[in-house]
C-alpha atoms as a PDB file:
ATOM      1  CA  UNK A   1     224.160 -22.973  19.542  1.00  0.00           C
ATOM      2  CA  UNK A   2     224.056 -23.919  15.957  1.00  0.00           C
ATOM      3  CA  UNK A   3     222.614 -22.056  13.124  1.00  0.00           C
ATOM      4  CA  UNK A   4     221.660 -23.578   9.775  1.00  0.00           C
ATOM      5  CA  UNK A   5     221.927 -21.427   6.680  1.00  0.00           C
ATOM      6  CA  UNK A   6     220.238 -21.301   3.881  1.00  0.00           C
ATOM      7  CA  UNK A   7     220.196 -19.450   0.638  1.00  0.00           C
ATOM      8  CA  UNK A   8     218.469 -19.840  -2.933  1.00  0.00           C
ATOM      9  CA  UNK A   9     216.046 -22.061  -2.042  1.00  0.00           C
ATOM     10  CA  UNK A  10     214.372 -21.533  -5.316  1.00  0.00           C
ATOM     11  CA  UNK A  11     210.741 -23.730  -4.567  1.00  0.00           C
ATOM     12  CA  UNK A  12     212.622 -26.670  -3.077  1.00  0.00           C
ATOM     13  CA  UNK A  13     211.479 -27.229   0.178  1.00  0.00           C
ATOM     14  CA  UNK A  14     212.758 -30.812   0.263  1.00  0.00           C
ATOM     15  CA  UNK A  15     215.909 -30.190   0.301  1.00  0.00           C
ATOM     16  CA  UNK A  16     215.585 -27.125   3.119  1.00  0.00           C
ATOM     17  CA  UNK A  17     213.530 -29.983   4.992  1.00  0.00           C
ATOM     18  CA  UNK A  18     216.570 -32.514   4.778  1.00  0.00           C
ATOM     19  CA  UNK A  19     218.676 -29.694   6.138  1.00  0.00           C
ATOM     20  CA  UNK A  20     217.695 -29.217   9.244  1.00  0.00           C
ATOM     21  CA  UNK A  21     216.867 -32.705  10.242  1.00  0.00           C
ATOM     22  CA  UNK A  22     220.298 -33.232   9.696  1.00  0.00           C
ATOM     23  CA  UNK A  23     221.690 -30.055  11.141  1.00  0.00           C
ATOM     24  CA  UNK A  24     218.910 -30.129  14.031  1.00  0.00           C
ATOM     25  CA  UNK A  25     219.640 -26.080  13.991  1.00  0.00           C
ATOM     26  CA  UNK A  26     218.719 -23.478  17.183  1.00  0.00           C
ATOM     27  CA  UNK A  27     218.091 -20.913  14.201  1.00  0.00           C
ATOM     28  CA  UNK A  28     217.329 -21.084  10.702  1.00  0.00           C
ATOM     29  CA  UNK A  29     218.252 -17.946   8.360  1.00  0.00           C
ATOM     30  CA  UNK A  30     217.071 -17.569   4.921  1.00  0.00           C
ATOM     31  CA  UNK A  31     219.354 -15.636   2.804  1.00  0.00           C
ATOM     32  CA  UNK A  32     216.874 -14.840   0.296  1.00  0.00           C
ATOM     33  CA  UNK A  33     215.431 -16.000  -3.185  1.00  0.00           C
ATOM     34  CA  UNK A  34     212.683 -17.379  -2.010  1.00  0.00           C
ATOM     35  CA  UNK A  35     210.691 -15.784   0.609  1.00  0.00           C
ATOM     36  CA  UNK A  36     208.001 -18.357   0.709  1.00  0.00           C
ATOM     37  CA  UNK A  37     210.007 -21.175   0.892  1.00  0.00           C
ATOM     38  CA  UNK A  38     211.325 -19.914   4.166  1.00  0.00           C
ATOM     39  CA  UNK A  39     207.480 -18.737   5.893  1.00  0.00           C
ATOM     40  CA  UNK A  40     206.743 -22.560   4.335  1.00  0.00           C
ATOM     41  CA  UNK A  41     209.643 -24.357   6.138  1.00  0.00           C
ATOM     42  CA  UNK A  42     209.540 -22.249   9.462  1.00  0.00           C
ATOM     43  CA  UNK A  43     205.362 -23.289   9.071  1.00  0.00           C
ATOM     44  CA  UNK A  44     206.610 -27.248   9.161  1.00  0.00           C
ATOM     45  CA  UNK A  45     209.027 -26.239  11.911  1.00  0.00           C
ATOM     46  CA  UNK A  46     207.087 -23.238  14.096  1.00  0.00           C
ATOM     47  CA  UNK A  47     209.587 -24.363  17.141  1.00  0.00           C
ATOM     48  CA  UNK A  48     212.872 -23.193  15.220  1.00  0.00           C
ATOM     49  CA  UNK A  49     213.092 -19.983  15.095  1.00  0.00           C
ATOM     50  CA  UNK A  50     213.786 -18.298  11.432  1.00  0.00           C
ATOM     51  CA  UNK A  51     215.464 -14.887  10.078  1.00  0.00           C
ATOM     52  CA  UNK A  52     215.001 -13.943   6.635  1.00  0.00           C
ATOM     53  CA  UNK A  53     215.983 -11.338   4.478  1.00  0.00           C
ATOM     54  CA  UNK A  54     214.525 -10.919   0.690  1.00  0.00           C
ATOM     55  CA  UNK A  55     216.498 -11.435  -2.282  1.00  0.00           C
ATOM     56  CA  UNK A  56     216.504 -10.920  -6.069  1.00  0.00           C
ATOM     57  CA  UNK A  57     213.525 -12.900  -6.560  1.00  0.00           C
ATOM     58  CA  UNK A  58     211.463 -12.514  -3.837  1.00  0.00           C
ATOM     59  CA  UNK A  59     209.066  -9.722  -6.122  1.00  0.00           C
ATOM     60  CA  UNK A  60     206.946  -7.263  -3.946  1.00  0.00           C
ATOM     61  CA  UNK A  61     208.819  -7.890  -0.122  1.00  0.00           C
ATOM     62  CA  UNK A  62     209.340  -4.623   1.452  1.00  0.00           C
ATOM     63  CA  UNK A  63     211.751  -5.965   3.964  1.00  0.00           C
ATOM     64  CA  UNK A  64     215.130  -4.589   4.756  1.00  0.00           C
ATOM     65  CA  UNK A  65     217.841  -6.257   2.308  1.00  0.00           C
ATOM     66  CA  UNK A  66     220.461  -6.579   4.769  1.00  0.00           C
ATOM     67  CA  UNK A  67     219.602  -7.067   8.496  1.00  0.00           C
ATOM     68  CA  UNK A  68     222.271  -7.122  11.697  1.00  0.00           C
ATOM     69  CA  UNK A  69     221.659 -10.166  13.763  1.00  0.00           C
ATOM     70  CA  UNK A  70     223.628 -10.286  17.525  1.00  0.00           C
ATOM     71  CA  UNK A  71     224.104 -14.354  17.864  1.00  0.00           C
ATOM     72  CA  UNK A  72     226.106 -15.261  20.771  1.00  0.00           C
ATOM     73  CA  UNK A  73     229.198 -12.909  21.123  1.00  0.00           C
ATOM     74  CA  UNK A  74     229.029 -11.645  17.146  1.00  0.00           C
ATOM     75  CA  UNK A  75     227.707  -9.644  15.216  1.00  0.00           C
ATOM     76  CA  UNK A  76     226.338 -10.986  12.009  1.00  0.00           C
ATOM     77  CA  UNK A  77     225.289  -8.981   8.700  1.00  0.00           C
ATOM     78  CA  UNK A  78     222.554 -11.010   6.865  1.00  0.00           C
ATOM     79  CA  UNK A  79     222.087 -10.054   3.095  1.00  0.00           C
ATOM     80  CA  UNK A  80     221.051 -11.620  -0.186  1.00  0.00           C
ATOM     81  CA  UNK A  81     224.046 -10.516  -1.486  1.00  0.00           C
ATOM     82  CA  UNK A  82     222.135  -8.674  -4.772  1.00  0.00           C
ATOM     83  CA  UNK A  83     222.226  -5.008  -3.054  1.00  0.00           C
ATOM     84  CA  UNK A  84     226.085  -5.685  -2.650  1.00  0.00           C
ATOM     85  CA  UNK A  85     227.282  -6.761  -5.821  1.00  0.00           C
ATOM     86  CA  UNK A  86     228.332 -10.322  -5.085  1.00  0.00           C
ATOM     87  CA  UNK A  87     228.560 -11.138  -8.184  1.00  0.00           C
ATOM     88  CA  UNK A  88     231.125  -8.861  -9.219  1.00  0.00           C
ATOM     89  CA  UNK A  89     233.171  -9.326  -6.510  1.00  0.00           C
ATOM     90  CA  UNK A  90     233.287  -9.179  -2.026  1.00  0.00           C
ATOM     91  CA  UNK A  91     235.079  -5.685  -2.145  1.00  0.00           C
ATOM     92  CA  UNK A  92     231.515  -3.773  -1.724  1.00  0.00           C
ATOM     93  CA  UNK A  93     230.258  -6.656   0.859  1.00  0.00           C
ATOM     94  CA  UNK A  94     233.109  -6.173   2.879  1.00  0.00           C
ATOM     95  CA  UNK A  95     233.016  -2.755   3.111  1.00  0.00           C
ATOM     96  CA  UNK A  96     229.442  -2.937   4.182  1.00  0.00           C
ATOM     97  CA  UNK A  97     230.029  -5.620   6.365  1.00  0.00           C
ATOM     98  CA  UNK A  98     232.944  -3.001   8.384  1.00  0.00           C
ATOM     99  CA  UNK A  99     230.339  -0.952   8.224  1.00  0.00           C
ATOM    100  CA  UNK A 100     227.834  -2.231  10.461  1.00  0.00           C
ATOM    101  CA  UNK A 101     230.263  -3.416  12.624  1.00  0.00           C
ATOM    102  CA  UNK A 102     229.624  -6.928  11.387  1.00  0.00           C
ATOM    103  CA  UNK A 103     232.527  -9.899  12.568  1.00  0.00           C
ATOM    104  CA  UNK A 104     230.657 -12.467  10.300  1.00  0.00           C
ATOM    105  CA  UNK A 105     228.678 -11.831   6.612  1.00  0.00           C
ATOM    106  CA  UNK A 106     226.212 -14.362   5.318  1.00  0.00           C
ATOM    107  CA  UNK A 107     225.009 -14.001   1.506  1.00  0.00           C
ATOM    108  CA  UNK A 108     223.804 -15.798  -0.755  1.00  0.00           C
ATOM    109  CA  UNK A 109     222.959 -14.826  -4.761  1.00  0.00           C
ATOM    110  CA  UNK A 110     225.917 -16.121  -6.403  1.00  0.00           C
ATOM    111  CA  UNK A 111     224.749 -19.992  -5.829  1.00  0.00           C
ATOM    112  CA  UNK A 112     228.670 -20.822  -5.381  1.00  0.00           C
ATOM    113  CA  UNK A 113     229.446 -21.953  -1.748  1.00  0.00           C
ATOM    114  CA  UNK A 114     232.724 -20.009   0.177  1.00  0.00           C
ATOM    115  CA  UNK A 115     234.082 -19.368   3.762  1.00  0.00           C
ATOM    116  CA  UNK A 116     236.373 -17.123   3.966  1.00  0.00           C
ATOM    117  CA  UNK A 117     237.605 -15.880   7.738  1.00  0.00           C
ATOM    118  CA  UNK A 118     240.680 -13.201   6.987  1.00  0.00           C
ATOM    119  CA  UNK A 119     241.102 -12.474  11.484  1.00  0.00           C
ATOM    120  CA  UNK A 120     238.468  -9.841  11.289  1.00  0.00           C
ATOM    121  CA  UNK A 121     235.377 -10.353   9.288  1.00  0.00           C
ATOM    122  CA  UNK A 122     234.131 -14.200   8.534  1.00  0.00           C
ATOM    123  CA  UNK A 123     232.238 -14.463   5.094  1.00  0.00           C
ATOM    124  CA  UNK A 124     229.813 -16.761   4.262  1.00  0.00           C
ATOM    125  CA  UNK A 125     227.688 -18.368   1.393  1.00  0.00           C
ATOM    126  CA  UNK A 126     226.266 -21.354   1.710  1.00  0.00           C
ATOM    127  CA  UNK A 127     225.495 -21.229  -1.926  1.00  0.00           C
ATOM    128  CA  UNK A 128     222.171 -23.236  -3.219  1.00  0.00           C
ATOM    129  CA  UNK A 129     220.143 -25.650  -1.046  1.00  0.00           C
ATOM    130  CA  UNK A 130     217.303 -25.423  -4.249  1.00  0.00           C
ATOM    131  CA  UNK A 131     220.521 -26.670  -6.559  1.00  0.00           C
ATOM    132  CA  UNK A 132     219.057 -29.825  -8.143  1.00  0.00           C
ATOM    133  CA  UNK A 133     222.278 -31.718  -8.605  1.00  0.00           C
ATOM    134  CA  UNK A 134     224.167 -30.341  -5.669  1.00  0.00           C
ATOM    135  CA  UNK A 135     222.424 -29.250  -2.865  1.00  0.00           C
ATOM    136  CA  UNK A 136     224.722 -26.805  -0.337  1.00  0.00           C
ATOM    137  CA  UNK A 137     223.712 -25.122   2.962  1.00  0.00           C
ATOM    138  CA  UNK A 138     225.741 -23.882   5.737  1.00  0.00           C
ATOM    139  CA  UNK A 139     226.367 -23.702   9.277  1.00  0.00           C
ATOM    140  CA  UNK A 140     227.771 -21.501  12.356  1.00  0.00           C
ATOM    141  CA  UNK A 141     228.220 -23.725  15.476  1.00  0.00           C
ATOM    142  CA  UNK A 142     229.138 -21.893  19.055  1.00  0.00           C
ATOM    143  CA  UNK A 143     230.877 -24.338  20.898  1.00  0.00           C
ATOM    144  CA  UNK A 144     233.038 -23.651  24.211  1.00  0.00           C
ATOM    145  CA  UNK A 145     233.228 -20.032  23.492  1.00  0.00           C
ATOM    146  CA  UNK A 146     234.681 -20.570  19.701  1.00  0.00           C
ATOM    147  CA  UNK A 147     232.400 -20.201  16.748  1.00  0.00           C
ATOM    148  CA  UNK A 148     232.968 -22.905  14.156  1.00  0.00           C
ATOM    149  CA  UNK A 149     231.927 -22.472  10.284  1.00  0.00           C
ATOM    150  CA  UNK A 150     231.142 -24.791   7.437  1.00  0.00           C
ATOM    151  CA  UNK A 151     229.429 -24.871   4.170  1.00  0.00           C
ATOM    152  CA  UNK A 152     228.204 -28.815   3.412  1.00  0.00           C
ATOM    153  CA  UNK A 153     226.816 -30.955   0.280  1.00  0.00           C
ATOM    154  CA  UNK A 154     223.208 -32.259   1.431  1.00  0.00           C
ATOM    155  CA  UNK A 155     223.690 -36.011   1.025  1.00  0.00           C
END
């Protein structure tokens, strides 16, 4: 199974678009920032399906800011990343992330991409795919029982 990841989309649905024709993804999630640009891309592909969580921007969504996903054998903590403090450090996210019980954390909010897999919790931003001049998204692939991660430039 593969899983594209998005974050900070920001209005640009072109580059979300290039995304998954490249990544041909099982699941699209939407890290937040902006909501619409997800219901728009999941409306161009209605056979993908799409998990979304509201972020800093996304003005008036009464959604949950942090959601637990089960994919395959993990369980994954989906946030923006604004409600955890990102941007001041992973110390609050990782605690969060034990928490729930979570083996992987995806957030977004800080625009800079990171994986980060310490044995017990994986981390994961795929930083902006609505960056201008350098386009990011990410990826969790479950292949022969092992989950593989990666965080790529769109070309």
């Amino acid at each position: 199974m593969k899983v594209l990841i998005l974050s900070d989309s920001h209005g640009n649905i072109e580059h979300m678009e290039r995304a998954v024709e490249l990544v041909n993804p099982r699941l699209i999630v939407h890290l937040g920032d902006c909501w619409r640009d997800a219901e728009e891309l999941h409306g161009l592909y209605a056979n993908i399906p799409l998990e979304q969580v509201p972020g800093n921007c996304d003005f008036g969504r009464f959604e949950a800011a942090e959601r637990l996903l089960f994919l395959e054998d993990k369980r994954v903590l989906i946030a923006h990343g604004h409600t955890l403090h990102v941007k001041h450090g992973l110390l609050s996210a990782r605690y969060r992330a034990q928490e729930m019980g979570a083996d992987i954390l995806l957030f977004g909010h800080t625009h800079v991409p990171l994986v980060e897999n310490d044995g017990t919790l994986l981390l994961l931003n795929p930083g902006s795919i609505g960056d201008r001049s350098h386009p990011t998204y990410g990826v969790l692939e479950w292949k022969d029982g092992q989950c593989r991660s990666g965080v790529y430039a769109l070309p």
